[in-house]
C-alpha atoms as a PDB file:
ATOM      1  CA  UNK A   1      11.537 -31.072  19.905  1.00  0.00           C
ATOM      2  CA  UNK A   2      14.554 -30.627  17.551  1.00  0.00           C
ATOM      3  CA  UNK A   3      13.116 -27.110  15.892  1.00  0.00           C
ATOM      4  CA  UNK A   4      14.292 -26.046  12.909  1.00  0.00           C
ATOM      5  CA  UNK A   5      15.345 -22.692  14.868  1.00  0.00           C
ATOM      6  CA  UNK A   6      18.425 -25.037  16.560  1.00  0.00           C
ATOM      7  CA  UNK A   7      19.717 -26.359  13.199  1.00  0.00           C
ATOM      8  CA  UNK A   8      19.052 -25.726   9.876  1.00  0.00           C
ATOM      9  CA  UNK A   9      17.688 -28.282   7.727  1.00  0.00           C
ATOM     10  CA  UNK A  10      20.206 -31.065   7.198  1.00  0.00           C
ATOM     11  CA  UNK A  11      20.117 -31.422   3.033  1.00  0.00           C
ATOM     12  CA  UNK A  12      23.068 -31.621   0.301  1.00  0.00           C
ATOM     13  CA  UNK A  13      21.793 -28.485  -0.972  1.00  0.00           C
ATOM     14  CA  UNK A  14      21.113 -26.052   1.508  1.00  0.00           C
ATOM     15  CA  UNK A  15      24.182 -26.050   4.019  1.00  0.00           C
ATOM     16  CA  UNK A  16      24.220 -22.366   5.581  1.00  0.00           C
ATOM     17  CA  UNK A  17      26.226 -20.981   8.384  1.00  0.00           C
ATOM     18  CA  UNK A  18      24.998 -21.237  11.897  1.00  0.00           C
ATOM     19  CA  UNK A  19      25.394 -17.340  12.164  1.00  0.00           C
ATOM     20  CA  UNK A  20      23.367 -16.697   8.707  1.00  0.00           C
ATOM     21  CA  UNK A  21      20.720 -19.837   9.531  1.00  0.00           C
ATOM     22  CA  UNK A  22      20.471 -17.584  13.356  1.00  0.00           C
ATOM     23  CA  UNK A  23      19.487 -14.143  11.843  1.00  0.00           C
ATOM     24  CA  UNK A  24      16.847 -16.191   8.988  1.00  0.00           C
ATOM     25  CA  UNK A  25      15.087 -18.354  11.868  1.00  0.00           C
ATOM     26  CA  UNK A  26      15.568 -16.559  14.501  1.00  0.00           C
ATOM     27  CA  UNK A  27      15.136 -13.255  16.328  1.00  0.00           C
ATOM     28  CA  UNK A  28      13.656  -9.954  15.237  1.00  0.00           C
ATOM     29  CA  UNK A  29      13.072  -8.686  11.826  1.00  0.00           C
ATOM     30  CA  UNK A  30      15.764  -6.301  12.663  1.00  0.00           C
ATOM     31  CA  UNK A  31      18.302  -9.243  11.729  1.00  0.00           C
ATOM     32  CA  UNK A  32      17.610  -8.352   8.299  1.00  0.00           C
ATOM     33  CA  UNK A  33      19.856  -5.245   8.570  1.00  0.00           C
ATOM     34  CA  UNK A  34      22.019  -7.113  10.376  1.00  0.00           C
ATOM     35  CA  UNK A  35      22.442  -9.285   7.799  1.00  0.00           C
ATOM     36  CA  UNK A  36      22.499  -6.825   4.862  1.00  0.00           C
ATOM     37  CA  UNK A  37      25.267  -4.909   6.206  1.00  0.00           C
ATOM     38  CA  UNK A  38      27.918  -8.022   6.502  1.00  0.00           C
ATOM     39  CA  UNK A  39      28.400  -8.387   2.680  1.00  0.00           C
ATOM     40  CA  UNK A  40      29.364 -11.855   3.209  1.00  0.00           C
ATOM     41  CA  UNK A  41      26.272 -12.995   5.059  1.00  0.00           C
ATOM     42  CA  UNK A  42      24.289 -10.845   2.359  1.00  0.00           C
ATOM     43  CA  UNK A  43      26.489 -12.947  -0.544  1.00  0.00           C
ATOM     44  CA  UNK A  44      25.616 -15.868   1.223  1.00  0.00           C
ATOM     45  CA  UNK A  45      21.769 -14.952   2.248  1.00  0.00           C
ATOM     46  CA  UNK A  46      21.824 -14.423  -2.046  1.00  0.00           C
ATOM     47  CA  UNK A  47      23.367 -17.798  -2.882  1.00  0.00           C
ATOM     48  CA  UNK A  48      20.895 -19.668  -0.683  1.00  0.00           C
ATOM     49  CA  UNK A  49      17.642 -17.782  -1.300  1.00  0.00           C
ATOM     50  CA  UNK A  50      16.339 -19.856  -3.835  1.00  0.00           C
ATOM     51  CA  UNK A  51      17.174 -22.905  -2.044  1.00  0.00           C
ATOM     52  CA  UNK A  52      15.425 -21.989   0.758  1.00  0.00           C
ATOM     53  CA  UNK A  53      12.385 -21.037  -1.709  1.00  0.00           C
ATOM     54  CA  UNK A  54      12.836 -24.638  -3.147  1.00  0.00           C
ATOM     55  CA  UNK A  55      12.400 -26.149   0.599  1.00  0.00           C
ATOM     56  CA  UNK A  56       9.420 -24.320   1.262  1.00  0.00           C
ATOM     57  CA  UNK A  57       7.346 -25.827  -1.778  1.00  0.00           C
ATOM     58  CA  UNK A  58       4.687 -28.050  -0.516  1.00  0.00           C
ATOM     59  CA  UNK A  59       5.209 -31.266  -0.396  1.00  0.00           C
ATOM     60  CA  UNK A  60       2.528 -33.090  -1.656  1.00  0.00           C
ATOM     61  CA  UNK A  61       0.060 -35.794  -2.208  1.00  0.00           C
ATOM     62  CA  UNK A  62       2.388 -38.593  -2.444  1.00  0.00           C
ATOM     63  CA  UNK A  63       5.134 -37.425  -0.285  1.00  0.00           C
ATOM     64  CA  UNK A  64       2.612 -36.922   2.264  1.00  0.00           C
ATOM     65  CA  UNK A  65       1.710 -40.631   1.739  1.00  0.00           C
ATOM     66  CA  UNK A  66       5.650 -41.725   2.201  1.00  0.00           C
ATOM     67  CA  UNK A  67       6.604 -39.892   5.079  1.00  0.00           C
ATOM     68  CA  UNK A  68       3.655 -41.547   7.213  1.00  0.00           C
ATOM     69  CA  UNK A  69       4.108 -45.003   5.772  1.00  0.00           C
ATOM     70  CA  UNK A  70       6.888 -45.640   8.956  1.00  0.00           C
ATOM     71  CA  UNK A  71       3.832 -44.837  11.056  1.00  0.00           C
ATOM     72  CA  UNK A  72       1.751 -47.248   9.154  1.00  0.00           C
ATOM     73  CA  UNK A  73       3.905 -49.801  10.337  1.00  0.00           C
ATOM     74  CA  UNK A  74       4.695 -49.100  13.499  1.00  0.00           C
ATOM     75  CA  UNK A  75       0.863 -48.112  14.405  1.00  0.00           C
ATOM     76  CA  UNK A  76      -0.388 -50.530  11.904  1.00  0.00           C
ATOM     77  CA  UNK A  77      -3.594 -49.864  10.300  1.00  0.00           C
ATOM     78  CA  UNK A  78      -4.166 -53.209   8.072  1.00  0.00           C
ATOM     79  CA  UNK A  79      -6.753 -52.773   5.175  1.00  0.00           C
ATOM     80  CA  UNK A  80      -7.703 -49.047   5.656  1.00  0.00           C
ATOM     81  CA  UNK A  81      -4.405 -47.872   5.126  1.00  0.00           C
ATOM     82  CA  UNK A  82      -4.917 -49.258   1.712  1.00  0.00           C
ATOM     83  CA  UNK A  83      -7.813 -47.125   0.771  1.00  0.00           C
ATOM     84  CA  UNK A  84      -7.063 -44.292  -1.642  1.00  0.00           C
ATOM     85  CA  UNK A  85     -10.064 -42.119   0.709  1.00  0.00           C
ATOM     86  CA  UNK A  86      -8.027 -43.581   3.546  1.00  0.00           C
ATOM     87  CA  UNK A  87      -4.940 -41.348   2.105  1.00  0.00           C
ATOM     88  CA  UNK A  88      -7.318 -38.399   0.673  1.00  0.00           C
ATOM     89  CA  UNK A  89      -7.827 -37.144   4.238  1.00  0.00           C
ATOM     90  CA  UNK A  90      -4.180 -36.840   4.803  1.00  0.00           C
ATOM     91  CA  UNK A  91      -3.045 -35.648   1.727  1.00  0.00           C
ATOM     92  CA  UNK A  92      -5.267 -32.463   1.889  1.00  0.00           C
ATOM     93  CA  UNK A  93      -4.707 -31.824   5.215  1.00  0.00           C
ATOM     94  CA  UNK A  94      -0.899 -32.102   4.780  1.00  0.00           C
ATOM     95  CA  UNK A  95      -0.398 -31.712   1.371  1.00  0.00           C
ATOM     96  CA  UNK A  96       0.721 -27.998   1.801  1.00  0.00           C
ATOM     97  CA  UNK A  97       3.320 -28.674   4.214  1.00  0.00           C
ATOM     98  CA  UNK A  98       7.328 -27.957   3.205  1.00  0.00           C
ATOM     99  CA  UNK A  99       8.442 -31.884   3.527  1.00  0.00           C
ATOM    100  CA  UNK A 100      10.946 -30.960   5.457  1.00  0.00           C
ATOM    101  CA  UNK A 101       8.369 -29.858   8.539  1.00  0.00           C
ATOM    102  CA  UNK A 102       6.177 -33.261   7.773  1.00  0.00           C
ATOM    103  CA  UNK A 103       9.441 -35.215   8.108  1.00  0.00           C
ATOM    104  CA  UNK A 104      10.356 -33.619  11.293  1.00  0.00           C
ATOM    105  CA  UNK A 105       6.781 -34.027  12.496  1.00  0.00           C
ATOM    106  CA  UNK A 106       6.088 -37.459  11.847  1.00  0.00           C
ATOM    107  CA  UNK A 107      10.046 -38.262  13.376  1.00  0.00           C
ATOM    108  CA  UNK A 108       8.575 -36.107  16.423  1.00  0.00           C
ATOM    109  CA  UNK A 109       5.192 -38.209  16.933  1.00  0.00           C
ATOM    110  CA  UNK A 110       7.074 -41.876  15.928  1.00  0.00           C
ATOM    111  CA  UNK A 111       8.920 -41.218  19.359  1.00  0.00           C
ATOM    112  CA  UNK A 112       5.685 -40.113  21.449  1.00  0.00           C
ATOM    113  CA  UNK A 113       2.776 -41.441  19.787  1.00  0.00           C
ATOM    114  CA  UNK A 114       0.766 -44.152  20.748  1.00  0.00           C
ATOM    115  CA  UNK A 115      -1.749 -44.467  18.279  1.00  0.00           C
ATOM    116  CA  UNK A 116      -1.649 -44.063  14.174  1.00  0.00           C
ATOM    117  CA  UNK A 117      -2.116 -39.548  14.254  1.00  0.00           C
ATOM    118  CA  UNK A 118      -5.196 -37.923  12.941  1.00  0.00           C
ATOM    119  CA  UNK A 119      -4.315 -35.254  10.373  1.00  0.00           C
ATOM    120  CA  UNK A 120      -4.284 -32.540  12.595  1.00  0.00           C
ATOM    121  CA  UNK A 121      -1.641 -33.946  15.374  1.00  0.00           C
ATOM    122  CA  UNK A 122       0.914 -34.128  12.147  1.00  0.00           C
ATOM    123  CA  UNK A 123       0.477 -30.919  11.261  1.00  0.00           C
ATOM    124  CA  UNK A 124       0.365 -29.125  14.690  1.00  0.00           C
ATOM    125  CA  UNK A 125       3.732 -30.565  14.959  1.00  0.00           C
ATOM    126  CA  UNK A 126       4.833 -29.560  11.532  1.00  0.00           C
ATOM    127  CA  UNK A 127       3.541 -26.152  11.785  1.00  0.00           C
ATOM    128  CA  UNK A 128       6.722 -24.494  13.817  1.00  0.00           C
ATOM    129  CA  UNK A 129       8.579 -26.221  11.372  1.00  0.00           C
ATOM    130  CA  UNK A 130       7.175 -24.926   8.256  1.00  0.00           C
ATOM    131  CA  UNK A 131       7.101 -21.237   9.534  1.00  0.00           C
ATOM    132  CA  UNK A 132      10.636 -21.275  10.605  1.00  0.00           C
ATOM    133  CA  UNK A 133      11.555 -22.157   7.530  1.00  0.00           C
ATOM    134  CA  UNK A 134       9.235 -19.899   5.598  1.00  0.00           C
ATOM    135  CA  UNK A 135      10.367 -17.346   7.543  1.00  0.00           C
ATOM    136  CA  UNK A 136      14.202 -17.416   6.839  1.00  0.00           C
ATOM    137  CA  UNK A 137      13.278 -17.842   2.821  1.00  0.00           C
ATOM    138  CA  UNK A 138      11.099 -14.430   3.308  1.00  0.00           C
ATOM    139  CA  UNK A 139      14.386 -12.995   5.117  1.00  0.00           C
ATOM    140  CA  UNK A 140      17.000 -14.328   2.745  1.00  0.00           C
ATOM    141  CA  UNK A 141      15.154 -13.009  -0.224  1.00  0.00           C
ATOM    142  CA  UNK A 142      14.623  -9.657   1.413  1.00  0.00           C
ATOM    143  CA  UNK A 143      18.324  -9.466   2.640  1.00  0.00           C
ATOM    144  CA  UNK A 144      19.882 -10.100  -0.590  1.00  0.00           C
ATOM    145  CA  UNK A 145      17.611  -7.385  -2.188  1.00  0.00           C
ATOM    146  CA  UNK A 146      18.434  -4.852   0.226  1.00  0.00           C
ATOM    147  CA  UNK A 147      19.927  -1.498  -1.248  1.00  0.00           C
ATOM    148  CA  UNK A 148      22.090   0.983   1.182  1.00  0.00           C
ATOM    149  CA  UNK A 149      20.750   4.309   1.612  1.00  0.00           C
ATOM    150  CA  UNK A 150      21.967   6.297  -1.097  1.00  0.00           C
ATOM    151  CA  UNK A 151      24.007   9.373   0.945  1.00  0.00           C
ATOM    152  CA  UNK A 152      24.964  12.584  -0.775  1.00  0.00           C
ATOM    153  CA  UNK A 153      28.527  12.439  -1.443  1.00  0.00           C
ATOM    154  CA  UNK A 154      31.024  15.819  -0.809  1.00  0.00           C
ATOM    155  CA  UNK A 155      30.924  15.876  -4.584  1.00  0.00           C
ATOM    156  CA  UNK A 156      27.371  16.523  -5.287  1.00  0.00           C
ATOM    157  CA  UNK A 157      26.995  18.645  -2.735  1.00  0.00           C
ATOM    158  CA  UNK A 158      27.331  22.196  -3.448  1.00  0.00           C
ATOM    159  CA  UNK A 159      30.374  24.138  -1.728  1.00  0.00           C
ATOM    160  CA  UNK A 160      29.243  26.634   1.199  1.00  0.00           C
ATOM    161  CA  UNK A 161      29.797  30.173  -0.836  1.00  0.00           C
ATOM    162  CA  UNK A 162      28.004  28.721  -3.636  1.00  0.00           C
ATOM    163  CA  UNK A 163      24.858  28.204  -1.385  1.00  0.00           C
ATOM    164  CA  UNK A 164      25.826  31.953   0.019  1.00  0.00           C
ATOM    165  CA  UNK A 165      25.380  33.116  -3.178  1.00  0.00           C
ATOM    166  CA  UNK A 166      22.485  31.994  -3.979  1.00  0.00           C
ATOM    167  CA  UNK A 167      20.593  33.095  -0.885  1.00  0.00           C
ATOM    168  CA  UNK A 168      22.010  36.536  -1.508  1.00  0.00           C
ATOM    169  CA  UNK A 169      20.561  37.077  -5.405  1.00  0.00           C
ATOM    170  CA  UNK A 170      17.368  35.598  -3.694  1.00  0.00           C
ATOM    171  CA  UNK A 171      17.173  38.223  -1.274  1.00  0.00           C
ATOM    172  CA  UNK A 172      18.465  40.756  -4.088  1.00  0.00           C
ATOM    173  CA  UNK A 173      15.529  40.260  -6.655  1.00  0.00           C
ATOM    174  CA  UNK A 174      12.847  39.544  -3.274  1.00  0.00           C
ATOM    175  CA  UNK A 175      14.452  43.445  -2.344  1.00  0.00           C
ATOM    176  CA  UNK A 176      11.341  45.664  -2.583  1.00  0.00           C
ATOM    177  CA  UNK A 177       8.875  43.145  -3.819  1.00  0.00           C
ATOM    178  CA  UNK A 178       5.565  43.530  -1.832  1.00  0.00           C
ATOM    179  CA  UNK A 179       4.954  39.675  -1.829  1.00  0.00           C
ATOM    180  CA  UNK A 180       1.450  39.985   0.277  1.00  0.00           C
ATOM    181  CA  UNK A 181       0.403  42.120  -2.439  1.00  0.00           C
ATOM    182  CA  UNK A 182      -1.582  39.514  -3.984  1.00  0.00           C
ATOM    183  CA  UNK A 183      -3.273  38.429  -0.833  1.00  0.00           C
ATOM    184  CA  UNK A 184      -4.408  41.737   0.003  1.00  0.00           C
ATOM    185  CA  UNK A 185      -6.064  42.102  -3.097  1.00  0.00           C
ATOM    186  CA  UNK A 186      -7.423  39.025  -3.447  1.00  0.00           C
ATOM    187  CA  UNK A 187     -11.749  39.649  -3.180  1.00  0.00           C
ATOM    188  CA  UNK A 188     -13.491  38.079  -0.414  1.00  0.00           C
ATOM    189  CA  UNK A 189     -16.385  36.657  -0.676  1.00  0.00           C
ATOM    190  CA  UNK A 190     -19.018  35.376   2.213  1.00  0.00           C
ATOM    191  CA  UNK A 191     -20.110  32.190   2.680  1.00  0.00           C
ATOM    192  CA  UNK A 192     -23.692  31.387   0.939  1.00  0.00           C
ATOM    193  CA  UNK A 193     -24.621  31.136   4.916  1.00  0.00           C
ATOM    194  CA  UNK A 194     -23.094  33.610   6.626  1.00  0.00           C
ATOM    195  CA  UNK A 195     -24.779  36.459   8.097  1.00  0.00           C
ATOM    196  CA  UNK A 196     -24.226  39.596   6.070  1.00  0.00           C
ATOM    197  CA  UNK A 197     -24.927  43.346   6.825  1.00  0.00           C
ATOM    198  CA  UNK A 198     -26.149  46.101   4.559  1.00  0.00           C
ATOM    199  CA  UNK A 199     -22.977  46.212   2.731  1.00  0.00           C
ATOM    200  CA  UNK A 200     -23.650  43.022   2.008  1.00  0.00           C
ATOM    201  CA  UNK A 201     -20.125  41.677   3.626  1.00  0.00           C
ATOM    202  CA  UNK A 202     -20.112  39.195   6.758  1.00  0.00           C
ATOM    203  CA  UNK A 203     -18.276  40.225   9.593  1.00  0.00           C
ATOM    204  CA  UNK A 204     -15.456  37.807   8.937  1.00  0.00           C
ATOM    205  CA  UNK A 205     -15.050  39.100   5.616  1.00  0.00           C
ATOM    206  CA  UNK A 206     -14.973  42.049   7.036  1.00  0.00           C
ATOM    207  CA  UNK A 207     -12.414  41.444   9.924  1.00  0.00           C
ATOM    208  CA  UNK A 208     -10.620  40.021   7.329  1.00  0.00           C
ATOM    209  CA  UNK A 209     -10.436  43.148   5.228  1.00  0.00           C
ATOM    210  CA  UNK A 210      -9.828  45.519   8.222  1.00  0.00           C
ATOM    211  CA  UNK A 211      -6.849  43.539   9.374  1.00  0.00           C
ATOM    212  CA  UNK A 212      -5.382  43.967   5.603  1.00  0.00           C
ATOM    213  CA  UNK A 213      -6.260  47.349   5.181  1.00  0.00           C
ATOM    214  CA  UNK A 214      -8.228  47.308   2.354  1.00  0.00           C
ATOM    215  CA  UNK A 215     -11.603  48.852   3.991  1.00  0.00           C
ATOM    216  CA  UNK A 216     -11.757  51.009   7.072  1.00  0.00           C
ATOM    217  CA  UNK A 217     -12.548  50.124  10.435  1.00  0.00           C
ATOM    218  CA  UNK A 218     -16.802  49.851  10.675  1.00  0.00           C
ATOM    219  CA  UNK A 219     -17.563  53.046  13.166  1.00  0.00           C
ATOM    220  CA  UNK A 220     -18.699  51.898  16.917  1.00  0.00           C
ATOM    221  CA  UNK A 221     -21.911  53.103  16.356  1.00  0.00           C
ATOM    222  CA  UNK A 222     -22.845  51.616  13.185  1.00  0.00           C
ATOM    223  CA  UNK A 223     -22.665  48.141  15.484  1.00  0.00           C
ATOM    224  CA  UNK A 224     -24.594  49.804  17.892  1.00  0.00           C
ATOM    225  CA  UNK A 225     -27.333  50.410  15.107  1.00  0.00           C
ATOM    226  CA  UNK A 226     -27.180  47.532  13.725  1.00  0.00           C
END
């Protein structure tokens, strides 16, 4: 089977190097940062991008119908195959297809068929095909839009006493500030559920209160009353 993942597709147009047409159509998606951080393969992933877009456009009703015609005559099919319904059944099964996978398929089942191919047998052979190649116009595009992470540079970062500094007026103007001031003021009210006593607080509220100080520990035998 020659796959598209051994060579790239063999056109005027789209002639990339085996080490760029390995990391598109091959391999993990982790070639992609491979890729992006060789700034020639990334030049060259951008110069062939839309290429590769270009090859991945569907082929067709009436490519469809000249890419099979070899079949027609080496299968032969007489009158039918000069029915335009005959045709219809192919064309929308296979009318999706990048030519370049129908090619490839119908060179693949010329050398193994034995009978004219249903739809379906042409395009189980194209489909490797087609997503090999849709696959390395998805990376190429992605590569070439790739931005570096932008680092902090020495410049814009701020020198070590400056940052000393700052920590230090910080803790000058925090100096004395009761900052859970607010917190232990803040009134506490009881869930519309909770169980309340005759203060009308709920013992959470309560604990809660206790554990800040604001209200004074509940006597042991007012529980035991209660």
């Amino acid at each position: 089977m020659s796959a598209l993942t051994v060579t790239p597709p063999n056109t005027t147009t789209f002639q990339p190097s085996p080490e760029l047409w390995r990391l598109l159509a091959t391999g993990p998606k982790e070639n992609l940062s491979e890729i992006a951080q060789v700034p020639a393969l990334k030049a060259e992933a951008a110069s062939c991008q839309r290429q590769l877009e270009i090859l991945c456009e569907p082929a067709g009703a009436q490519v469809v119908i000249g890419a099979l015609a070899p079949l027609v005559i080496v299968f032969g099919k007489g009158a039918e195959a000069e029915s335009p319904a005959f045709w219809r059944v192919y064309t929308d099964a296979l009318g999706d297809l990048p030519r370049i996978a129908l090619d490839r398929a119908v060179s693949e089942y010329q050398r193994t068929g034995r009978f004219f191919p249903k739809p379906a047998e042409i395009r189980d052979l194209a489909r490797p095909h087609a997503e090999v190649l849709r696959q390395a116009a998805y990376r190429a595009k992605q590569a070439a839009e790739h931005q570096p992470e932008q680092r902090m540079s020495d410049a814009d970062r701020l020198p070590a006493e400056k940052v000393q500094a700052l920590m230090a007026d910080f803790a000058k103007r925090m100096e004395g500030k009761d900052v859970l001031e607010r917190t232990r003021n803040r009134k506490v009210r009881p869930a519309p559920c909770a169980r309340v006593d005759e203060t009308g607080m709920s013992a959470e509220a309560r604990a809660l209160l206790e554990r800040q100080g604001t209200i004074k520990p509940k006597p042991a035998h007012q529980d035991q009353a209660a």
